[in-house]
N, C-alpha and C. Protein backbone atom coordinates (compact mmCIF):
# COMPACT_ATOMS: atom_id res chain seq x y z
N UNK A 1 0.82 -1.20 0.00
CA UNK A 1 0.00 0.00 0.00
C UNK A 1 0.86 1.26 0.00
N UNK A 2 2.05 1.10 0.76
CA UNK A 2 2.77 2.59 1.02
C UNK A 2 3.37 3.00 -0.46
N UNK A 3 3.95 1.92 -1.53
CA UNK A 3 4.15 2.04 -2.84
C UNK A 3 3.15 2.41 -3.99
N UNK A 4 1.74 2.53 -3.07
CA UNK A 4 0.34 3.32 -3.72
C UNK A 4 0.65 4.39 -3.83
N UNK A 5 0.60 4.41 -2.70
CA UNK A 5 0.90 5.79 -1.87
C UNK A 5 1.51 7.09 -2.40
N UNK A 6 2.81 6.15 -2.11
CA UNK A 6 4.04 7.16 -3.14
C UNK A 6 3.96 7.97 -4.28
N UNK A 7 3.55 6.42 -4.97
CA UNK A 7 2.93 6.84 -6.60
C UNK A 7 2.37 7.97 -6.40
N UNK A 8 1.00 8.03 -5.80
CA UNK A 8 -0.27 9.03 -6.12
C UNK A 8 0.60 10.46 -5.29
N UNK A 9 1.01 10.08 -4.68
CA UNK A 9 2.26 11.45 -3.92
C UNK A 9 2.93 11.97 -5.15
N UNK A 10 3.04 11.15 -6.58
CA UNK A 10 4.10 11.55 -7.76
C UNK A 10 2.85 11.93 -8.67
N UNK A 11 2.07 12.80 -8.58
CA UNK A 11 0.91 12.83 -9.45
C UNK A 11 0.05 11.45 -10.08
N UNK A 12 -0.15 10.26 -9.55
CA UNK A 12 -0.86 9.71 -9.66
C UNK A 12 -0.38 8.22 -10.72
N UNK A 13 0.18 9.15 -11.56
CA UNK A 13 0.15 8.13 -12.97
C UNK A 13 1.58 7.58 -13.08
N UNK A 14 2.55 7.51 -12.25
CA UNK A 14 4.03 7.14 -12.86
C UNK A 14 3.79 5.52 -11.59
N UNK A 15 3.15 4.72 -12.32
CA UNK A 15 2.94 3.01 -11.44
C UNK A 15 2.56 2.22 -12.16
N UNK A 16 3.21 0.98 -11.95
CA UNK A 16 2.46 0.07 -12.83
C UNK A 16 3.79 -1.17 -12.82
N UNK A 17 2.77 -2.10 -12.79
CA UNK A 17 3.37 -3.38 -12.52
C UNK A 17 4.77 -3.63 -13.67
N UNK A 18 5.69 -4.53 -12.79
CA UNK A 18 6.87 -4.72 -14.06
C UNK A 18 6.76 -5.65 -14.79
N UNK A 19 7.90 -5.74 -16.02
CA UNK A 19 7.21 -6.96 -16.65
C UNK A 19 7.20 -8.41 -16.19
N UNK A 20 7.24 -8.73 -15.37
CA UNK A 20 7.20 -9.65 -14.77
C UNK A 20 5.82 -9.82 -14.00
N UNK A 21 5.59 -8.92 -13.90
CA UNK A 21 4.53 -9.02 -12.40
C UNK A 21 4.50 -9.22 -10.85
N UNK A 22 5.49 -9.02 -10.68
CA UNK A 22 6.25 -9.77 -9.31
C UNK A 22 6.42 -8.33 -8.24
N UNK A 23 6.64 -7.08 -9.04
CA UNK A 23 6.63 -6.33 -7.90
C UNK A 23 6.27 -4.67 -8.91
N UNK A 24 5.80 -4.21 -7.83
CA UNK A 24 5.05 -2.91 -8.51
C UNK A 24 6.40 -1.37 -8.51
N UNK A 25 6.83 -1.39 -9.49
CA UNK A 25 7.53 -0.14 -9.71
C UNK A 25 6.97 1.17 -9.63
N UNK A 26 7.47 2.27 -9.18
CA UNK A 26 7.40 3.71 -9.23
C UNK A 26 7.94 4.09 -10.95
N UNK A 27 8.05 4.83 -11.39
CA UNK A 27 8.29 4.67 -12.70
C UNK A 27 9.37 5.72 -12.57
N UNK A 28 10.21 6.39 -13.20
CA UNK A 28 10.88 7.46 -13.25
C UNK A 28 10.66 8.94 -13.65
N UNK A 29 9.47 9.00 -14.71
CA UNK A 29 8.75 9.97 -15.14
C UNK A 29 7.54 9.58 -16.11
N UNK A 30 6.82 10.76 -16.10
CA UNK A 30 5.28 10.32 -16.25
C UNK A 30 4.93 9.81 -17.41
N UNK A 31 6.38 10.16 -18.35
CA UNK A 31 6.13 9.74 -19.77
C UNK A 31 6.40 7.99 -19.84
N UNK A 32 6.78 7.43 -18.89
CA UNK A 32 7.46 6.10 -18.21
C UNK A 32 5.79 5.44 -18.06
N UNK A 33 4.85 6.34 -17.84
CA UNK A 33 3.83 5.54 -17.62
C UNK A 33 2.46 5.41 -19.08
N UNK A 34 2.92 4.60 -19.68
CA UNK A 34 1.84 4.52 -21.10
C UNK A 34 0.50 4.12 -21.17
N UNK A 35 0.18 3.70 -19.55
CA UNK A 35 -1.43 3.47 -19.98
C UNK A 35 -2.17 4.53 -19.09
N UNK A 36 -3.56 4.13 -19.67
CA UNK A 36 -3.97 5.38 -18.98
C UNK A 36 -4.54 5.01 -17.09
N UNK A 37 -4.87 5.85 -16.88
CA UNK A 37 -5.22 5.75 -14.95
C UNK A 37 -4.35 6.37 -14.10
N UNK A 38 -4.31 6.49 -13.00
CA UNK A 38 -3.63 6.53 -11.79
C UNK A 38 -2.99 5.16 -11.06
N UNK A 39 -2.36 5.22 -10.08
CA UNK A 39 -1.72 4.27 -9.66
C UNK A 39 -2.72 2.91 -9.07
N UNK A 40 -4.14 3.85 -8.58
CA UNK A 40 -4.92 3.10 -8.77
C UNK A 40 -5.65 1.41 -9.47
N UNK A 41 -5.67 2.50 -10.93
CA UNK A 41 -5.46 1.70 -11.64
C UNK A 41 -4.87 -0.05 -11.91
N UNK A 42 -3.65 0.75 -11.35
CA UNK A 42 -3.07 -0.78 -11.67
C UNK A 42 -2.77 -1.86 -10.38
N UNK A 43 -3.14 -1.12 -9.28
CA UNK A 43 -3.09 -1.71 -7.97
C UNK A 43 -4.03 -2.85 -8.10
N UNK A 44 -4.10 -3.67 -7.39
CA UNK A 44 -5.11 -5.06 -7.34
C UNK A 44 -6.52 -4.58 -6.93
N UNK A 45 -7.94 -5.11 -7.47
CA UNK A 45 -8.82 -4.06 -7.89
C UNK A 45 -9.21 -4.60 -6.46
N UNK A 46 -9.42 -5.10 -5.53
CA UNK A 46 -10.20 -5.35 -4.37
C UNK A 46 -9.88 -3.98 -3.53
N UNK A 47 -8.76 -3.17 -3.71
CA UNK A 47 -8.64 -2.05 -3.29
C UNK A 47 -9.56 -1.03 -3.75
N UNK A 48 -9.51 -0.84 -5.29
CA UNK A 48 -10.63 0.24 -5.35
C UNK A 48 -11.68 -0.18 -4.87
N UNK A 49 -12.22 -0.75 -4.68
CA UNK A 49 -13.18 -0.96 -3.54
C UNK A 49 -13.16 -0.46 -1.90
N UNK A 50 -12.00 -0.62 -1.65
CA UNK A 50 -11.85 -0.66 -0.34
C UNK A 50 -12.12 0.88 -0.12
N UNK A 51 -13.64 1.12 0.98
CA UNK A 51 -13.52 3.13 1.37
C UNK A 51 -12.24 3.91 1.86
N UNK A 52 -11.54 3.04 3.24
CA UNK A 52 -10.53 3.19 3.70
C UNK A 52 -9.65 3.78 3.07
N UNK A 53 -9.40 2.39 1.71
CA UNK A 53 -7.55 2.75 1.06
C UNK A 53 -8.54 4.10 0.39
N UNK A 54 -9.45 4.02 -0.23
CA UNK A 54 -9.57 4.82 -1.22
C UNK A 54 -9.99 6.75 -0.92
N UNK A 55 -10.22 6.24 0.64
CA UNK A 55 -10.32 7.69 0.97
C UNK A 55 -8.96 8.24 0.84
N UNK A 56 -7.79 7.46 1.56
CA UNK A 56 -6.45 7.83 1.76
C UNK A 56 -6.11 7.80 0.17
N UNK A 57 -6.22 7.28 -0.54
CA UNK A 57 -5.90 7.83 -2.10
C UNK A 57 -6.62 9.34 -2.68
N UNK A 58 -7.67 9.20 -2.04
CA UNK A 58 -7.90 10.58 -2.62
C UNK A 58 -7.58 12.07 -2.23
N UNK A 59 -6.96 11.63 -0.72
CA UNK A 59 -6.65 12.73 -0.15
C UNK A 59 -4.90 12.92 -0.79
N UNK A 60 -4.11 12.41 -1.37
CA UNK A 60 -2.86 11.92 -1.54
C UNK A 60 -2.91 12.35 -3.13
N UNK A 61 -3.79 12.44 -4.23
CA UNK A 61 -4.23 12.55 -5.30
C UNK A 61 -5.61 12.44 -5.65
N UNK A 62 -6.44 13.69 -5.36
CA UNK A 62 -8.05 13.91 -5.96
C UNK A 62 -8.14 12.89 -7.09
N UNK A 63 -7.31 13.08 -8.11
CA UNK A 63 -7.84 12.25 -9.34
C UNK A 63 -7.69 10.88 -9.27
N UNK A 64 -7.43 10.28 -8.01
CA UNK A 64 -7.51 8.80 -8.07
C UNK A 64 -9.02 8.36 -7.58
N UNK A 65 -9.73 9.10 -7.41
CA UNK A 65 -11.52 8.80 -8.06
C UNK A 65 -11.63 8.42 -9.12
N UNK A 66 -11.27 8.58 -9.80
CA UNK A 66 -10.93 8.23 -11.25
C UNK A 66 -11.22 6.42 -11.81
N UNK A 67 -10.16 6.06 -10.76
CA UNK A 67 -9.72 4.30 -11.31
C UNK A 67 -10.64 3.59 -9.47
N UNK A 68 -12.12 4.36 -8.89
CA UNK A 68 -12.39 3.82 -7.58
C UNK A 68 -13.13 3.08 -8.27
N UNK A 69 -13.79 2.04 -7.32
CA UNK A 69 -15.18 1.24 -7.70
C UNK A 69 -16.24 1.84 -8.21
N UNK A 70 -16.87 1.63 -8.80
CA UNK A 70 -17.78 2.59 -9.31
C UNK A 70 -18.95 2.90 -7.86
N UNK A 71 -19.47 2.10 -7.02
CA UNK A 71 -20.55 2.51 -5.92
C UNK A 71 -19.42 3.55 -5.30
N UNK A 72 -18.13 3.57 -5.45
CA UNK A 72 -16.96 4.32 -4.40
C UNK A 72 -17.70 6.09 -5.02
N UNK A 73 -17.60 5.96 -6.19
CA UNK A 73 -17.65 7.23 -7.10
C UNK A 73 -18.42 8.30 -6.89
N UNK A 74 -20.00 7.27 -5.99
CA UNK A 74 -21.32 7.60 -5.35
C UNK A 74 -21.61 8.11 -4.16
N UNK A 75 -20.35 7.66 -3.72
CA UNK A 75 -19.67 8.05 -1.88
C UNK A 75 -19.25 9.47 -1.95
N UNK A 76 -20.64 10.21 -1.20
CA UNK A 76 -20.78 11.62 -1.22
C UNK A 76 -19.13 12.25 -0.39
N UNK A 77 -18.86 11.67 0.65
CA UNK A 77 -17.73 11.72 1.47
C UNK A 77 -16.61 11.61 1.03
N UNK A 78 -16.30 10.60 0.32
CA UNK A 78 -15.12 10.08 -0.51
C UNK A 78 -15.21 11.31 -1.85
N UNK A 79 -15.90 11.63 -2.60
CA UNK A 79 -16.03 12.34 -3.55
C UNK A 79 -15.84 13.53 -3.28
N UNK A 80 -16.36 14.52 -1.94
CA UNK A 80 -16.03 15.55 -0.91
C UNK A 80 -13.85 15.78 -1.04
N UNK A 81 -13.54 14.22 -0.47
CA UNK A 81 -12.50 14.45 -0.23
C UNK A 81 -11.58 14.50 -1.27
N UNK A 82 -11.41 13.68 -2.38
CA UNK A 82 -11.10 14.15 -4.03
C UNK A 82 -11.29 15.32 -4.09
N UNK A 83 -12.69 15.90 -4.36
CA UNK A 83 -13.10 17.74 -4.88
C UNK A 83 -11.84 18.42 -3.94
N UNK A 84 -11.64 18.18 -2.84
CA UNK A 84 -11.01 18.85 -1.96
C UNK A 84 -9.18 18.76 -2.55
N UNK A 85 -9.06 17.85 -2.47
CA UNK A 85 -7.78 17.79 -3.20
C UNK A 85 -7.57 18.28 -4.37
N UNK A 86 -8.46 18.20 -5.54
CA UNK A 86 -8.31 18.23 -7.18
C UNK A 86 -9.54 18.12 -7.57
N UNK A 87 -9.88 19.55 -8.06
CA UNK A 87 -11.62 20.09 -7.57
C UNK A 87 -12.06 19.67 -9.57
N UNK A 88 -11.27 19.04 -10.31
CA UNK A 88 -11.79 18.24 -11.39
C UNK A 88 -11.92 16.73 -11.28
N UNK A 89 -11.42 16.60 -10.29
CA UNK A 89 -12.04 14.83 -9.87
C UNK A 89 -13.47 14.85 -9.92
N UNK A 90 -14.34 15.83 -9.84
CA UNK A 90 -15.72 16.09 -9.54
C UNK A 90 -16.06 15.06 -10.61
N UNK A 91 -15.43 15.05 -12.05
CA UNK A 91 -15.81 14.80 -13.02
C UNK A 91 -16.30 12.75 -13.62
N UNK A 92 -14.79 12.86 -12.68
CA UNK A 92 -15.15 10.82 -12.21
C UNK A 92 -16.05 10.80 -11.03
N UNK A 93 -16.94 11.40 -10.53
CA UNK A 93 -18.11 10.98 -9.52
C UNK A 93 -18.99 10.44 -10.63
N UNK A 94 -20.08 9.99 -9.57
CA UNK A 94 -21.40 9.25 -10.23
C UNK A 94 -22.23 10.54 -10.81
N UNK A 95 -22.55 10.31 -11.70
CA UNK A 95 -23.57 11.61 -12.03
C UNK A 95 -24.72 12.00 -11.32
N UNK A 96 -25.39 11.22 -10.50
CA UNK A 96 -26.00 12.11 -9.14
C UNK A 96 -25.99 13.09 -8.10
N UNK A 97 -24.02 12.68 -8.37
CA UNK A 97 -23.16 13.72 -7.37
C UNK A 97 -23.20 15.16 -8.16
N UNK A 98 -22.47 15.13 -9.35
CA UNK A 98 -22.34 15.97 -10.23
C UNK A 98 -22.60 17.31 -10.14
N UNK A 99 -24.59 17.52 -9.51
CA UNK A 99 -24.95 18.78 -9.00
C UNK A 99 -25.10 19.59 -8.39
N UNK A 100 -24.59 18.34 -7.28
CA UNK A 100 -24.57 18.55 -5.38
C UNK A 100 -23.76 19.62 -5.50
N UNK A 101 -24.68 21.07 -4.81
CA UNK A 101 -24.17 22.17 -4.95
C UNK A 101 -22.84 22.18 -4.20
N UNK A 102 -22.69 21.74 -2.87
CA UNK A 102 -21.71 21.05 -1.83
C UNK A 102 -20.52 20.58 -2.27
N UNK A 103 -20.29 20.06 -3.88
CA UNK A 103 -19.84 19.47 -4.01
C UNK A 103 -18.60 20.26 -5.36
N UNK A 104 -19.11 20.96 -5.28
CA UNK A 104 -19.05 22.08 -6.36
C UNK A 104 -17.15 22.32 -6.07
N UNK A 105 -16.69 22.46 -7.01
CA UNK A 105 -14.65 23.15 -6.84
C UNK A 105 -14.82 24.52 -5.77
N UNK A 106 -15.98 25.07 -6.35
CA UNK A 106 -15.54 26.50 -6.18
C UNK A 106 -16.28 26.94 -4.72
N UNK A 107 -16.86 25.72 -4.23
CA UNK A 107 -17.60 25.55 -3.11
C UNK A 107 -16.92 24.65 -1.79
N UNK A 108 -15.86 23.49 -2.16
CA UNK A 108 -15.40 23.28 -1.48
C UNK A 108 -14.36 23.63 -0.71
C-alpha cells in the first residue's frame, strides 16, 4: 500500500506493474507511464473498492476517483474528499453527485 501511496504522492500516474509481475515499480517519469489511470489503476482491484484505502488515495491525489469502484464514485464523502484535493475529480463521480451544490470546486 505505502508504494500506492508514493505513486499518487508523484501525481498519480508514474505506477504500474513490471514486466514480470512480481513487484510494482514507481516509474521514473510520467512519460514512463503509457497506460492510462492513476496508480490506482493498476493496484489489485479489491482495493478500489476498499472506502478506507480509497479515501487515503484521494486525499494523496483527488484524481484517483478516477480508477475507484464505481458505488466508491457515489460516496458523497469520498467524492467531498477528491473535490477537496483536485476540484476536477468532480468529473469521475457518479452523475448524481455531479450537482450537489456542496460538491461544487468553487464551493469546497
Amino acid at each position: 500500500r505505502e508504494v500506492i501511496f508514493e505513486a499518487l504522492r508523484q501525481e498519480g500516474q508514474v505506477f504500474r506493474a513490471n514486466e514480470n509481475g512480481d513487484r510494482w515499480d514507481i516509474l521514473s517519469t510520467l512519460s514512463d507511464a503509457d497506460k492510462p489511470g492513476t496508480a490506482v489503476y493498476y493496484c489489485p482491484k479489491d482495493l478500489s473498492s476498499d472506502p478506507e484505502f480509497m479515501l487515503a488515495a484521494v486525499r494523496e491525489y483527488g484524481m484517483a476517483l478516477r480508477d475507484a469502484s464505481e458505488g466508491l464514485k457515489a460516496h458523497r464523502g469520498l467524492v467531498l474528499e477528491a473535490v477537496r484535493r483536485d476540484g476536477e475529480a468532480l468529473a469521475f463521480a457518479h452523475d448524481d453527485l455531479h450537482g450537489d451544490p456542496d460538491l461544487q470546486p468553487e464551493r469546497v
